[in-house]
Protein backbone atom coordinates (compact mmCIF):
# COMPACT_ATOMS: atom_id res chain seq x y z
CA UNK A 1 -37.43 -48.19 -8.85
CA UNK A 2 -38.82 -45.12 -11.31
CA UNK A 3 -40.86 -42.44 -9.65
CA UNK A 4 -43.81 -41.07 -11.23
CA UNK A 5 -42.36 -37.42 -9.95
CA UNK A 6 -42.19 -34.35 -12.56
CA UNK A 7 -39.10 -32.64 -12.29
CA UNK A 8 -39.51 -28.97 -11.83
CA UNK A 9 -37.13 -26.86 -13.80
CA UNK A 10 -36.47 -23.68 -11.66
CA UNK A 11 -34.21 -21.06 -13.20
CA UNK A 12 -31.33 -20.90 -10.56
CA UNK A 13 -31.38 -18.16 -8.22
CA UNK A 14 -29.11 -15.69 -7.94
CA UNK A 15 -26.99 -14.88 -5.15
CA UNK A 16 -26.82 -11.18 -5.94
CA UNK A 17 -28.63 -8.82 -3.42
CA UNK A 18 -29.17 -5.36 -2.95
CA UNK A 19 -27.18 -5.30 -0.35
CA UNK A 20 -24.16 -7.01 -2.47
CA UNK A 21 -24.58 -4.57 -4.84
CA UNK A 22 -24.30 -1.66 -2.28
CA UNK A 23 -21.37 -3.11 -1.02
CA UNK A 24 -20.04 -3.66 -4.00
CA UNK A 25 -20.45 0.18 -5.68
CA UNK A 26 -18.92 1.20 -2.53
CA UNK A 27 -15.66 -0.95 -2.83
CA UNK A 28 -15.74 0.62 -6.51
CA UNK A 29 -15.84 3.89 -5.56
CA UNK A 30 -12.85 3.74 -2.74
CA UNK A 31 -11.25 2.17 -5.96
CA UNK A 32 -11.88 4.62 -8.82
CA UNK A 33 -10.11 7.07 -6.02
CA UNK A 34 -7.27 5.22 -5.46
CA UNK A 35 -8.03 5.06 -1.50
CA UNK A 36 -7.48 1.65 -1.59
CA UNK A 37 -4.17 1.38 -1.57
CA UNK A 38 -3.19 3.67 1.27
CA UNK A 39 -4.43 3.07 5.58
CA UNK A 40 -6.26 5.24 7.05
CA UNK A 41 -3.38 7.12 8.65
CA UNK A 42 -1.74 7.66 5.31
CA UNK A 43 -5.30 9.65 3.92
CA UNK A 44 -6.61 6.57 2.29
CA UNK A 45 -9.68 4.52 3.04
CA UNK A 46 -7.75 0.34 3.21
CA UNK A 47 -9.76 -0.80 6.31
CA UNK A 48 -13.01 0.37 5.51
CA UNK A 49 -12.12 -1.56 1.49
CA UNK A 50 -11.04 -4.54 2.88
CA UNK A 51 -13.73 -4.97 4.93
CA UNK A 52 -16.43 -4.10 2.33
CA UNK A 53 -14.18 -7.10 0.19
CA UNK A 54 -14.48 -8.94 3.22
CA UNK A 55 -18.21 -8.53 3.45
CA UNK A 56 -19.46 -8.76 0.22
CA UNK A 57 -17.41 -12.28 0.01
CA UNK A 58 -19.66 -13.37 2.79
CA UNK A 59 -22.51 -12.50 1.31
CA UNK A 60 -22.42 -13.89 -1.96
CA UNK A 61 -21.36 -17.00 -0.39
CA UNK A 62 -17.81 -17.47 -1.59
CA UNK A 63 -14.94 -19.54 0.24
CA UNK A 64 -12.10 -18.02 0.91
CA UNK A 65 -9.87 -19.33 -1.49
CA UNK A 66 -12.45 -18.38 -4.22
CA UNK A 67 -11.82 -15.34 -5.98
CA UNK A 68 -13.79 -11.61 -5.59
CA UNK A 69 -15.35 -10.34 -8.30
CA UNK A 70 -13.48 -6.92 -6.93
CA UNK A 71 -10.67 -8.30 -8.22
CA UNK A 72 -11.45 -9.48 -11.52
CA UNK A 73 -10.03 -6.66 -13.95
CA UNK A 74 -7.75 -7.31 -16.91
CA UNK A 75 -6.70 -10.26 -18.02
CA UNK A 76 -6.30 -14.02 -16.11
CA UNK A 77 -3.40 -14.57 -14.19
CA UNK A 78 -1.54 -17.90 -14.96
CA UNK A 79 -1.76 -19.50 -11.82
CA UNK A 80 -5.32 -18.91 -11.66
CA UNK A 81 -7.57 -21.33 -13.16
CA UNK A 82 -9.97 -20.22 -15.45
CA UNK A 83 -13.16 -21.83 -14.11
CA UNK A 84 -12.38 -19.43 -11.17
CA UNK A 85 -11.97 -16.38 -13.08
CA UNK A 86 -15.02 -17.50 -14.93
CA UNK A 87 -17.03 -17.48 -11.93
CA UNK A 88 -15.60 -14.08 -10.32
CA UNK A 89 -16.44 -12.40 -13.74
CA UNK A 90 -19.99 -13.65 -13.73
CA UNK A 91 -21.06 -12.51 -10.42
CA UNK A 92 -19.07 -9.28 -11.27
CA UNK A 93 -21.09 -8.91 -14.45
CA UNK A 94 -24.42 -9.29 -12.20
CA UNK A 95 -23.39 -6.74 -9.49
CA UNK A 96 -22.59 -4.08 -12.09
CA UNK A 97 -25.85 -5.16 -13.65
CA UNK A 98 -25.29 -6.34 -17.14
């Protein structure tokens, strides 16, 4: 049966908050120090990272099995497929802002 309805043609929204992007510059930061690697009792910052990761997965709505854009730098891994590093790299694009 056709409809007489007009479809309206939204641009979709993003998922990207303020808040994402906070957590997101702060994950960076433990990063570009190399904190991330080492616990807490070893003079590095791991906990406080992998929560932030933890966090700013929630937010942005990902499953777990779907990749961070944290963790998208250098090239694709094999076993990963591409539509997935595709999407990571995206909403890591839109959190740094480009």
């Amino acid at each position: 049966m056709p409809t007489t309805r007009v479809p309206i043609h939204r641009p979709p929204q993003s998922r990207v908050t303020n808040e994402a992007r906070a957590l997101f510059a702060r994950a960076l930061g433990i990063e570009a120090n190399d904190d991330h690697q080492f616990w807490e009792e070893d003079g590095g910052n791991r906990r406080q990272y992998l929560d932030l990761a933890v966090e700013l997965h929630r937010l942005l709505g990902l499953t777990p099995w779907q990749m961070s854009p944290i963790d998208v730098v250098g090239e694709r891994p094999d076993w990963l497929r591409p539509e997935d590093w595709q999407q990571a790299s995206e909403l890591r694009a839109e959190l740094i802002g480009a």
